[in-house]
PDB file of N, CA and C in Angstrom:
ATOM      1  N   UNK A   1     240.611 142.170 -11.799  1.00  0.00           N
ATOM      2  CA  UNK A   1     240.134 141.700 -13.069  1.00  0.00           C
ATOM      3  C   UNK A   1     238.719 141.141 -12.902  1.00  0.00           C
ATOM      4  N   UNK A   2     237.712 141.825 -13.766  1.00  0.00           N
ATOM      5  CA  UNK A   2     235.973 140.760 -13.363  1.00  0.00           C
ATOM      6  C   UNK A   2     236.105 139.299 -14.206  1.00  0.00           C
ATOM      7  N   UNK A   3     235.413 138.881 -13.616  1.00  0.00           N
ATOM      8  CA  UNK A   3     235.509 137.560 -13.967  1.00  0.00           C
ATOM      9  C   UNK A   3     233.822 137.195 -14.018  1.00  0.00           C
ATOM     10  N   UNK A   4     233.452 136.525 -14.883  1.00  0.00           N
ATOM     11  CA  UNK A   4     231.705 136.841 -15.464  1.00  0.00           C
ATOM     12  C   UNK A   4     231.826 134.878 -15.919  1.00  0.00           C
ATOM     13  N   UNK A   5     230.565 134.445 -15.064  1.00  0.00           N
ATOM     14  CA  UNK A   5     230.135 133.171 -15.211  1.00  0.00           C
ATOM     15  C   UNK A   5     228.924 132.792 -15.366  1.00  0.00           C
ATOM     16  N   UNK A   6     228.584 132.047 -15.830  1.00  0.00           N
ATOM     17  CA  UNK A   6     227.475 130.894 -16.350  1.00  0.00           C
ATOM     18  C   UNK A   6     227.227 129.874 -15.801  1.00  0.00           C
ATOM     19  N   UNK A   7     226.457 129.630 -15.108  1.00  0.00           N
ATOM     20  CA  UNK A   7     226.395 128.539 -14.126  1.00  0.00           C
ATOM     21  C   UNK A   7     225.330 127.546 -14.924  1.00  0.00           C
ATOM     22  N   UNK A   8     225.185 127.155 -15.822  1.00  0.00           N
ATOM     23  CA  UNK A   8     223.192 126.540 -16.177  1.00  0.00           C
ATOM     24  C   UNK A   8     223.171 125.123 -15.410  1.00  0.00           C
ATOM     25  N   UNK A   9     221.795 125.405 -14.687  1.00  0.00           N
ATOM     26  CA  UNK A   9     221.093 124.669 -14.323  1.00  0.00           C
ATOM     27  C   UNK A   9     219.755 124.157 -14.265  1.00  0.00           C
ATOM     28  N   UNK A  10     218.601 123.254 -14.607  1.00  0.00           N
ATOM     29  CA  UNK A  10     217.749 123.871 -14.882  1.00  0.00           C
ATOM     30  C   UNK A  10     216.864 124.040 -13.111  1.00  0.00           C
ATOM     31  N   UNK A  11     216.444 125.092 -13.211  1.00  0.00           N
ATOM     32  CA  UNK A  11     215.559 125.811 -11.814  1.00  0.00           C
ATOM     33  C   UNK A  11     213.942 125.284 -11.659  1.00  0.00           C
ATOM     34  N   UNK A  12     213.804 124.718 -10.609  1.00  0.00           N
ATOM     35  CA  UNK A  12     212.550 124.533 -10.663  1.00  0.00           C
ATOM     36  C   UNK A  12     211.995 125.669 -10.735  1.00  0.00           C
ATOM     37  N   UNK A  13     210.202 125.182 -11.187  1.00  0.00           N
ATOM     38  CA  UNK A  13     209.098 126.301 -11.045  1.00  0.00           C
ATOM     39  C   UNK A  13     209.062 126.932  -9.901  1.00  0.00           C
ATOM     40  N   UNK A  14     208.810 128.554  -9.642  1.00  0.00           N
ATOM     41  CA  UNK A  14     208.707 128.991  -8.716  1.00  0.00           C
ATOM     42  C   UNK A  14     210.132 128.654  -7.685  1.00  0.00           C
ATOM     43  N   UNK A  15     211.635 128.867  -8.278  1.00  0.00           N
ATOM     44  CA  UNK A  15     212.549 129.064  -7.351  1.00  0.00           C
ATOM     45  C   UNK A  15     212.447 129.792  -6.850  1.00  0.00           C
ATOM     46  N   UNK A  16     212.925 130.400  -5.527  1.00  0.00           N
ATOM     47  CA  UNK A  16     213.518 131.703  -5.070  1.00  0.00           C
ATOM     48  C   UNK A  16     214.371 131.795  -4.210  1.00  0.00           C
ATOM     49  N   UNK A  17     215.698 130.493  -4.246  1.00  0.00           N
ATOM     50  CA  UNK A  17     216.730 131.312  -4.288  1.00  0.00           C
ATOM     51  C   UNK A  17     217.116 131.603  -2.977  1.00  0.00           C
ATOM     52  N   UNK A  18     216.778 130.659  -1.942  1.00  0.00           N
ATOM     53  CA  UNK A  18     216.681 130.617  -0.501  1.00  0.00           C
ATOM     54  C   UNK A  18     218.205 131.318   0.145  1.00  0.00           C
ATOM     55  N   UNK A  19     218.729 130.245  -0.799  1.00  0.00           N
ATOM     56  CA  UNK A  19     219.951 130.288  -0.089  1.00  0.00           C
ATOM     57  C   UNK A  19     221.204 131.492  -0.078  1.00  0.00           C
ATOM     58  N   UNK A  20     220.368 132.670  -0.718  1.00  0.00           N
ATOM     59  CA  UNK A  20     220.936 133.645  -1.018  1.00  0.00           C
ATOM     60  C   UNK A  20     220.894 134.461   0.696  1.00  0.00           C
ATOM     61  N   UNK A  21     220.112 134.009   1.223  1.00  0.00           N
ATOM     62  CA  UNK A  21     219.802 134.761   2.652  1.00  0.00           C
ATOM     63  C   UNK A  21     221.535 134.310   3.368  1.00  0.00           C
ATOM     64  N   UNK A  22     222.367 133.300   3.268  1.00  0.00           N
ATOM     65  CA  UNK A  22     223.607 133.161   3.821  1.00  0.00           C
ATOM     66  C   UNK A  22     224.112 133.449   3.056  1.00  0.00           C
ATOM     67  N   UNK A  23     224.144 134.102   2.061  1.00  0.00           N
ATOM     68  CA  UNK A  23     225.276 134.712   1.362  1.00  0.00           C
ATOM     69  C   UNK A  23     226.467 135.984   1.677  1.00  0.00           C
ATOM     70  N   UNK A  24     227.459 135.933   1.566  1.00  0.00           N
ATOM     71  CA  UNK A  24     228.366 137.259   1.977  1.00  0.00           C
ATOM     72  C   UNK A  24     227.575 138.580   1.196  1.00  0.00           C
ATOM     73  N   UNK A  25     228.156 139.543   2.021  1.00  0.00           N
ATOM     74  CA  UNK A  25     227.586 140.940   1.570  1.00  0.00           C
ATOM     75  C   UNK A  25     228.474 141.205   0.207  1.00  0.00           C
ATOM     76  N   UNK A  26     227.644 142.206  -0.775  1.00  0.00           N
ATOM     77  CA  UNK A  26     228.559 141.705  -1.989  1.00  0.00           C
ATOM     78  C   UNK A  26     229.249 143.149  -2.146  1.00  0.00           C
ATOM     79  N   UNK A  27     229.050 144.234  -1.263  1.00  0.00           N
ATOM     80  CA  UNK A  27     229.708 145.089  -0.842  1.00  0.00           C
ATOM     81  C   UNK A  27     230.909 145.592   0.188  1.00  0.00           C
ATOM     82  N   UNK A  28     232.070 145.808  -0.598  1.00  0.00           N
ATOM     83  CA  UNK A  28     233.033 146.231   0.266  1.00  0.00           C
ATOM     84  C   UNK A  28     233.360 147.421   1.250  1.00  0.00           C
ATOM     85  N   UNK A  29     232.570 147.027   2.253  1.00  0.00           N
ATOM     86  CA  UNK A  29     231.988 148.970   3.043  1.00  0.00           C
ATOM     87  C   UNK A  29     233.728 149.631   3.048  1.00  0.00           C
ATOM     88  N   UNK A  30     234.917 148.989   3.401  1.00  0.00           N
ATOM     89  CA  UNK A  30     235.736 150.285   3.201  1.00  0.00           C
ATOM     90  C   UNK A  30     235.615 151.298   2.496  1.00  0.00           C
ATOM     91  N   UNK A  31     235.589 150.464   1.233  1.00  0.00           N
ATOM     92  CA  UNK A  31     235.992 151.415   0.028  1.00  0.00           C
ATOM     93  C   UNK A  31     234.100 151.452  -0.833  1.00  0.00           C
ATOM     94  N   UNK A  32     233.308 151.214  -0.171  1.00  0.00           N
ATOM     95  CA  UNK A  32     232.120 150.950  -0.813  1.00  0.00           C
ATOM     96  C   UNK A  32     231.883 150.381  -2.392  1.00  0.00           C
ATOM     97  N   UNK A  33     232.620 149.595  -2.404  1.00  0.00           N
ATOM     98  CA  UNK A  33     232.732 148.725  -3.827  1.00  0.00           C
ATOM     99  C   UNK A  33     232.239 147.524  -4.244  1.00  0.00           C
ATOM    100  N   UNK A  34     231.599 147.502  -4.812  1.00  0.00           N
ATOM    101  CA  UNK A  34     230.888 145.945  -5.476  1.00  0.00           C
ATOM    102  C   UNK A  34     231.936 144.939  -5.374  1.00  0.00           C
ATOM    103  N   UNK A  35     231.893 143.683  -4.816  1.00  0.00           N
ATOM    104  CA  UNK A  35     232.660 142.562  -5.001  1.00  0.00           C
ATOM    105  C   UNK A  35     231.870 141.728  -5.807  1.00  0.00           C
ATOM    106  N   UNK A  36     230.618 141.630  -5.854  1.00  0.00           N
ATOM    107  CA  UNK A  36     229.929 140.553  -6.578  1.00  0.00           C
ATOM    108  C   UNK A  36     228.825 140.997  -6.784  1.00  0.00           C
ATOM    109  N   UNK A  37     228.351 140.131  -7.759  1.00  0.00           N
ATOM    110  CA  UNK A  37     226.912 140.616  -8.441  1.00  0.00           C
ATOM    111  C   UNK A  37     226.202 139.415  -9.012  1.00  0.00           C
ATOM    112  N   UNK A  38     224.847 138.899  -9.354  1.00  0.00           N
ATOM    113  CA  UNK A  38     224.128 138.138  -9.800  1.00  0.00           C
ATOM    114  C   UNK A  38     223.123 138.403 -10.424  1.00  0.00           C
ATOM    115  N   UNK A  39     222.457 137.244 -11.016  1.00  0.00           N
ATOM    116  CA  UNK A  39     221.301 137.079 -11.887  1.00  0.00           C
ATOM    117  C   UNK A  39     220.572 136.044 -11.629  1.00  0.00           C
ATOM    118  N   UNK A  40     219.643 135.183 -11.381  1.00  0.00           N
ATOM    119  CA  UNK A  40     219.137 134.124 -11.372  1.00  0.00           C
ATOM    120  C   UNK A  40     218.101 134.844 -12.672  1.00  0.00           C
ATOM    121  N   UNK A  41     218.602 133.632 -13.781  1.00  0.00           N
ATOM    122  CA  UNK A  41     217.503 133.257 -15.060  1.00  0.00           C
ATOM    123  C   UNK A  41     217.045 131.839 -14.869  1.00  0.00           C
ATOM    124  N   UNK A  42     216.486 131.940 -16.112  1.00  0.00           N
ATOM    125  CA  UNK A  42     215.841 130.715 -16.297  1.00  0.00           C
ATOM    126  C   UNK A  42     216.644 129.660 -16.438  1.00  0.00           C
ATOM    127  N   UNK A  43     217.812 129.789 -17.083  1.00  0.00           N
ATOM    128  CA  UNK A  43     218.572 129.002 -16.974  1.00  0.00           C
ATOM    129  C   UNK A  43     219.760 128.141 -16.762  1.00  0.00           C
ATOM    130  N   UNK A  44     219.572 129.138 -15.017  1.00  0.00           N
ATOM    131  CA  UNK A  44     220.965 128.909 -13.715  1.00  0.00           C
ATOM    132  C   UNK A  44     220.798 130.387 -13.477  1.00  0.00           C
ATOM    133  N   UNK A  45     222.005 130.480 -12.885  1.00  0.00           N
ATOM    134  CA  UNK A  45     223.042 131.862 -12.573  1.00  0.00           C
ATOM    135  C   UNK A  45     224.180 131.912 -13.442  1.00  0.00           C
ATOM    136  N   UNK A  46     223.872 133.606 -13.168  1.00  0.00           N
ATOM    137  CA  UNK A  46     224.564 134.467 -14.009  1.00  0.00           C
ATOM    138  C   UNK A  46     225.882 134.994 -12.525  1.00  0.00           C
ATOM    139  N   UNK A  47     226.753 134.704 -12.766  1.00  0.00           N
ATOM    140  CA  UNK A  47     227.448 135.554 -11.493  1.00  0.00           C
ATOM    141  C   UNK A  47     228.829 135.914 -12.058  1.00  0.00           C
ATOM    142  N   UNK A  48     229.299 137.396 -11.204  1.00  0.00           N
ATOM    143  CA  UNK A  48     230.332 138.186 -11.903  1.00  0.00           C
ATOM    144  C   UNK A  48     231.007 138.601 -10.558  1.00  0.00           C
ATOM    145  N   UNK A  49     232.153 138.108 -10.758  1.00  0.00           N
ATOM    146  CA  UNK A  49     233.429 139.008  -9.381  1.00  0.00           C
ATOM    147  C   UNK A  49     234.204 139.917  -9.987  1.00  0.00           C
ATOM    148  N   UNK A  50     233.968 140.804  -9.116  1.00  0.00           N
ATOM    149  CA  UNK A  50     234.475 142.526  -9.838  1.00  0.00           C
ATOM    150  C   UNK A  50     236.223 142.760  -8.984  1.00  0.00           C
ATOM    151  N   UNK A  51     236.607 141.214  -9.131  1.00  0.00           N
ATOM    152  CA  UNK A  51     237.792 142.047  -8.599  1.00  0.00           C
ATOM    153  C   UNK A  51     238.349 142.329  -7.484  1.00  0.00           C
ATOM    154  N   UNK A  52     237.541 142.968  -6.848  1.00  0.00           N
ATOM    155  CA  UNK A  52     237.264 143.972  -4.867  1.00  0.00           C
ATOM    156  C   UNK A  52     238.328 142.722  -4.176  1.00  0.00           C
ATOM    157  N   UNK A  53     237.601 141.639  -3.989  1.00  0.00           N
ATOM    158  CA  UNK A  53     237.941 140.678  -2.575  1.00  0.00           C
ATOM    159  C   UNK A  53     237.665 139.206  -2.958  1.00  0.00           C
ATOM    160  N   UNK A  54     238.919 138.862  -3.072  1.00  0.00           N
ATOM    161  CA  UNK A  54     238.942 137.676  -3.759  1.00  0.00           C
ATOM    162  C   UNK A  54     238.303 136.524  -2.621  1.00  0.00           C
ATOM    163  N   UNK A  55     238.671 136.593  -1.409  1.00  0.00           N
ATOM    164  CA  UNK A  55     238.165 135.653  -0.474  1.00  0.00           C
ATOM    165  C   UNK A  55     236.846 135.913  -0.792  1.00  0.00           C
ATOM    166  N   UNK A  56     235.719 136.989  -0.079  1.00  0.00           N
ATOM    167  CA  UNK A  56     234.836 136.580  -0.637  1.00  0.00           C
ATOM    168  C   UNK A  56     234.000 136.484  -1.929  1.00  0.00           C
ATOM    169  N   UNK A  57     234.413 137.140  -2.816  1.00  0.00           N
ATOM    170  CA  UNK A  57     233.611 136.512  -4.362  1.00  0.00           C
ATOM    171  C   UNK A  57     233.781 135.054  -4.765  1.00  0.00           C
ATOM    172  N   UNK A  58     234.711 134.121  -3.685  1.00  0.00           N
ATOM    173  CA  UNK A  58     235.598 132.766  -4.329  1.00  0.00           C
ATOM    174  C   UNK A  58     234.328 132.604  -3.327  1.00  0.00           C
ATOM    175  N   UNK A  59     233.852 132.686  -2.098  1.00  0.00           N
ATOM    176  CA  UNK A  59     233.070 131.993  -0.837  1.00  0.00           C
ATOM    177  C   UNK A  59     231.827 131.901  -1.535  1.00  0.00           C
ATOM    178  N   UNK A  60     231.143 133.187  -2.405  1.00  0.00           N
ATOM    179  CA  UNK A  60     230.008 133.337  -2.583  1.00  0.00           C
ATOM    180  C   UNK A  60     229.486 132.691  -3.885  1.00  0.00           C
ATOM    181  N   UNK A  61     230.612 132.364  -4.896  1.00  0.00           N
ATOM    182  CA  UNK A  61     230.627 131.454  -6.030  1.00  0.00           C
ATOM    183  C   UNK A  61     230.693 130.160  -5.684  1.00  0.00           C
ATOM    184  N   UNK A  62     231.308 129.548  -4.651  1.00  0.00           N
ATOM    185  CA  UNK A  62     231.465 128.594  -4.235  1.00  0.00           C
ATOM    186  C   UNK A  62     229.829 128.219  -3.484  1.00  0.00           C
ATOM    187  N   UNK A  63     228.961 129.097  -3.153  1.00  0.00           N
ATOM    188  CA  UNK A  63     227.289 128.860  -2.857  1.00  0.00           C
ATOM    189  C   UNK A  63     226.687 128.697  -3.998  1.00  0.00           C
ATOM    190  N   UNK A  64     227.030 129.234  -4.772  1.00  0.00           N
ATOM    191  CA  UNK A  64     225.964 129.118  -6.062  1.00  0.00           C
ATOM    192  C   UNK A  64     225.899 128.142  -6.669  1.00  0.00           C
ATOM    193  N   UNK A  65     227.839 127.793  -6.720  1.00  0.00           N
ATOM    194  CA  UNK A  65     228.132 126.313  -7.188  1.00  0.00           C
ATOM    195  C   UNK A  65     227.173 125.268  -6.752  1.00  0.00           C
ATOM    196  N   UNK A  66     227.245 125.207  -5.577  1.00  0.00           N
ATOM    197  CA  UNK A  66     226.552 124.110  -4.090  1.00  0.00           C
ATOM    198  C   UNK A  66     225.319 124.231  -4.396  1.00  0.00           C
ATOM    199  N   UNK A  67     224.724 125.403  -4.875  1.00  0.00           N
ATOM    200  CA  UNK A  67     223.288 125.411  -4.562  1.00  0.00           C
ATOM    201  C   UNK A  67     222.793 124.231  -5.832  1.00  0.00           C
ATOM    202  N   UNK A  68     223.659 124.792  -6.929  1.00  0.00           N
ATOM    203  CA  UNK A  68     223.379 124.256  -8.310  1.00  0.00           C
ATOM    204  C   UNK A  68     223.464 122.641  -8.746  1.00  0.00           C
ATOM    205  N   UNK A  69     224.161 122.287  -7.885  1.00  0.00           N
ATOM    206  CA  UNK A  69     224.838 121.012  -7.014  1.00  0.00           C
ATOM    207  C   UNK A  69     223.487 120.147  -7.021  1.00  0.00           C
ATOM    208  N   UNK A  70     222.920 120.828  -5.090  1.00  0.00           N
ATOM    209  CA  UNK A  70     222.067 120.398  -4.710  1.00  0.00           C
ATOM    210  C   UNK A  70     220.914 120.525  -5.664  1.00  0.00           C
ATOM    211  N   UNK A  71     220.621 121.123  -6.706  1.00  0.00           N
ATOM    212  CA  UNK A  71     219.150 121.349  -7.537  1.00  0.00           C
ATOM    213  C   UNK A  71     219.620 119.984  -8.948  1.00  0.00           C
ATOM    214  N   UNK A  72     220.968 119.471  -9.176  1.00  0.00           N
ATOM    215  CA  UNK A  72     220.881 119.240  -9.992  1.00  0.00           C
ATOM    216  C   UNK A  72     222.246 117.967  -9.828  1.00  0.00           C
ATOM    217  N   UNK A  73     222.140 117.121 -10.927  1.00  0.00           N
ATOM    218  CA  UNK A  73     223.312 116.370 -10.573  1.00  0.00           C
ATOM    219  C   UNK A  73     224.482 116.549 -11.766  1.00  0.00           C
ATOM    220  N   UNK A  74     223.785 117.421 -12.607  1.00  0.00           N
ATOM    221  CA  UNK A  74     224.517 117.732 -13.853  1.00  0.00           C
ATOM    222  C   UNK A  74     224.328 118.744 -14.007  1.00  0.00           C
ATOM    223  N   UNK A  75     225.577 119.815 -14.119  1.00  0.00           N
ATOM    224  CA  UNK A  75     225.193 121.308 -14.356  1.00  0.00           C
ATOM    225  C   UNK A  75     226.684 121.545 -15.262  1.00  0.00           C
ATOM    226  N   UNK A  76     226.566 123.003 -15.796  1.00  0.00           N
ATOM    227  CA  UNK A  76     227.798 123.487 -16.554  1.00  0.00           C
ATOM    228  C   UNK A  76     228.265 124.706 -16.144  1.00  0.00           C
ATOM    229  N   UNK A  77     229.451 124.539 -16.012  1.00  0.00           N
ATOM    230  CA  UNK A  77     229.894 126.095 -15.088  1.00  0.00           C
ATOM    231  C   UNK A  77     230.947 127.247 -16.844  1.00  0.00           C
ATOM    232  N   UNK A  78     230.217 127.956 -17.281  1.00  0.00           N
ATOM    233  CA  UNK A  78     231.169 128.460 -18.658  1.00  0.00           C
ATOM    234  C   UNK A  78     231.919 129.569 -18.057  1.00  0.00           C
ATOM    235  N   UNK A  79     233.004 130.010 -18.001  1.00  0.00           N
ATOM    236  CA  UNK A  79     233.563 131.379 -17.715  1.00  0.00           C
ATOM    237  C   UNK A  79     233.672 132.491 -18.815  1.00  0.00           C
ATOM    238  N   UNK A  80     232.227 133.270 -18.731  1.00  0.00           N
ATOM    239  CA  UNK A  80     232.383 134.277 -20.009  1.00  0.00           C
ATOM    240  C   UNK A  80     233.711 135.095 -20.312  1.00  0.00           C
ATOM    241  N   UNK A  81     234.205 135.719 -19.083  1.00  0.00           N
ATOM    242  CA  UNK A  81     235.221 136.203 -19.603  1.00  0.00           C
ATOM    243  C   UNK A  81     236.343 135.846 -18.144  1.00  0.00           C
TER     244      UNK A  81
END
């Protein structure tokens, strides 16, 4: 089942998002399938788990969370669908 989130936070000028370099691969080489996907806007992340591998799309949401964390002391997490 995908599962599609809203993270807003507001991003400083000139983010980029460092912490994406430790992130899990968002590809499942068995079966070559998307587990996860993103957006950085203006205002937070956009992030979507397709389902694939629940351990890691839960590991790699759980960074974005943290990151959003550390940028902010108040953020909103919406679950689009």
């Amino acid at each position: 089942m995908v599962r599609e989130y809203r993270i807003e936070v507001p991003l400083p000028e000139g983010y980029n998002g460092e912490f994406l370099n430790d992130a899990p691969s968002p590809i499942y080489r068995p079966r070559m399938e998307e587990i996860y996907n993103f957006r950085i806007e203006s205002w937070g992340f956009y992030f979507i788990d397709r389902g694939v591998h629940d351990e890691v799309a839960s590991y790699a949401l759980k960074m974005f969370i943290d990151e959003a964390l550390r940028l902010s002391d108040h953020i909103e997490i919406i679950r689009i669908t």
